[in-house]
Protein backbone atom coordinates (compact mmCIF):
# COMPACT_ATOMS: atom_id res chain seq x y z
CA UNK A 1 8.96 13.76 6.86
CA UNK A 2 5.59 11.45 6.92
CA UNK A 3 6.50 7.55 6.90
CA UNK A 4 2.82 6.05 5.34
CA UNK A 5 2.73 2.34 6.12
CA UNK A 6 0.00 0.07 5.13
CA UNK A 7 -0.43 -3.36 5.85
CA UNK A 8 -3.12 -5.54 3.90
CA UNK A 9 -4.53 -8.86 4.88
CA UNK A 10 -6.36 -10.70 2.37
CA UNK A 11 -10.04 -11.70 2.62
CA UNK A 12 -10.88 -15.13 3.69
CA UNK A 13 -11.14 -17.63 0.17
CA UNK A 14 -8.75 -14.46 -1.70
CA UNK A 15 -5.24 -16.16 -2.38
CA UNK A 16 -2.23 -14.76 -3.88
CA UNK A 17 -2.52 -16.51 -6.81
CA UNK A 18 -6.04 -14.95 -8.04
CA UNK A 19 -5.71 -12.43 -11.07
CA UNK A 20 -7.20 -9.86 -8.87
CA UNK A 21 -4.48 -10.04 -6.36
CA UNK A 22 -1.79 -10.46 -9.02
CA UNK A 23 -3.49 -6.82 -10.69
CA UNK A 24 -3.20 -4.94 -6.76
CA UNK A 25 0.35 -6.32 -6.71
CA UNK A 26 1.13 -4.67 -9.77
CA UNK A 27 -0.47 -1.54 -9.08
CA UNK A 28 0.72 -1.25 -5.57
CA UNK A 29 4.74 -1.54 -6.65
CA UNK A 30 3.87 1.00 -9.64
CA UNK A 31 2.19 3.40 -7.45
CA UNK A 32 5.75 4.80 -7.00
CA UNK A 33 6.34 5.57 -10.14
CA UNK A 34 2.92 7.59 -10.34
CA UNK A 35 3.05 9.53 -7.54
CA UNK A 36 5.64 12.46 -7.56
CA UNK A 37 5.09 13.40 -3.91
CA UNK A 38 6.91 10.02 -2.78
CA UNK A 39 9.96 10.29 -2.23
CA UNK A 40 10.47 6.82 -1.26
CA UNK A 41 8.31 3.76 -2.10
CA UNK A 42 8.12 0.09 -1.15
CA UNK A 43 6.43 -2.66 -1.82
CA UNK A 44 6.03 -6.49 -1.32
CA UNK A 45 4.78 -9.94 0.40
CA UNK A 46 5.61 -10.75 3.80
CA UNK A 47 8.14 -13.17 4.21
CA UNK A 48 7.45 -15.08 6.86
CA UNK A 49 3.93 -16.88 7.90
CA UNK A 50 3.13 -16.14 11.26
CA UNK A 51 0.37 -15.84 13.84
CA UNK A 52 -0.68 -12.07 13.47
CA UNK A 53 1.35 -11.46 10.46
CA UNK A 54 -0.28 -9.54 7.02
CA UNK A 55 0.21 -10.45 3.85
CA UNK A 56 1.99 -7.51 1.88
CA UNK A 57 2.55 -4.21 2.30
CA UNK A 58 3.50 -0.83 1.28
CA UNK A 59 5.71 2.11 2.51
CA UNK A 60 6.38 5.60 1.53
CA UNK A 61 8.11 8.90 2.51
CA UNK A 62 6.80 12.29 2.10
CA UNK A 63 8.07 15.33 2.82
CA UNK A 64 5.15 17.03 4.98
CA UNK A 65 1.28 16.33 5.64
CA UNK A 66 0.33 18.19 2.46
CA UNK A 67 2.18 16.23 0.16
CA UNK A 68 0.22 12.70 2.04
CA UNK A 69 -3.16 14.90 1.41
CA UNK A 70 -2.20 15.09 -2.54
CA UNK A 71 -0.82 11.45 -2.51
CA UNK A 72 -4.14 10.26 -0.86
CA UNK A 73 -6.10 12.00 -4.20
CA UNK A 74 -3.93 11.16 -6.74
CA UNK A 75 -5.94 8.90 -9.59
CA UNK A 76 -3.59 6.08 -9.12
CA UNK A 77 -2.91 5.69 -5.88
CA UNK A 78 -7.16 5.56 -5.93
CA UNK A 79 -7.11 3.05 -8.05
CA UNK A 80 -4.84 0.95 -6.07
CA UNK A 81 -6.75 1.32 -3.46
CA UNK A 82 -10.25 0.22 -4.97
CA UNK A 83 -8.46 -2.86 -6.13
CA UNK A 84 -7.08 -3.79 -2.67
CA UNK A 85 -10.42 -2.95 -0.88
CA UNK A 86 -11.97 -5.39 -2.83
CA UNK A 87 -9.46 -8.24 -2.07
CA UNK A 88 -8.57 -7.35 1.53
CA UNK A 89 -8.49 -5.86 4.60
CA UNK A 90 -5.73 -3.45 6.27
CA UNK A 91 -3.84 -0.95 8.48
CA UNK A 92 -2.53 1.93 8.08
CA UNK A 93 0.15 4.81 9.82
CA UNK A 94 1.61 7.64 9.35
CA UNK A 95 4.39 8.75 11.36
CA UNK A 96 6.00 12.15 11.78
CA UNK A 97 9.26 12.25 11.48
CA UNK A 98 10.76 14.65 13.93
């Protein structure tokens, strides 16, 4: 099992309020619902404010390595991602389940 974990921070001036931000919300929580190699997804703001902290985030399971390859070129999941890139910055890792 593969545990993808991303954590976005948004751009200086971006809040969470903008219609751009409201869009990569709504894309990021559907992306489970898109992707069929998930077999978990999660999605949502951070709940506290803290030094260090990011701002949302997003968390799936996947069976195996291949199944992250095909998540990582499937059209939606793409277009998530071209919507966050332009509104933020972020981490990301995968762990192996053993």
């Amino acid at each position: 099992m593969i545990t993808h974990i991303v954590l976005f921070k948004l751009k200086d001036g971006v809040t969470r309020n903008a219609e751009l931000v409201a869009e990569a919300e709504a894309r990021a929580r559907a992306v489970g619902h898109h992707v069929p190699e998930l077999l978990g997804w999660r999605a949502g703001w951070n709940a506290v404010d803290r030094d260090g902290a990011y701002d949302f985030a997003v968390m799936g399971v996947l069976p195996d390595l291949a199944a992250l390859e095909s998540y990582q070129r499937n059209p939606f999941h793409r277009g998530s991602v071209e919507l966050w890139r332009a509104i933020s910055d972020w981490v990301v890792v995968d762990l192996v389940d053993d």
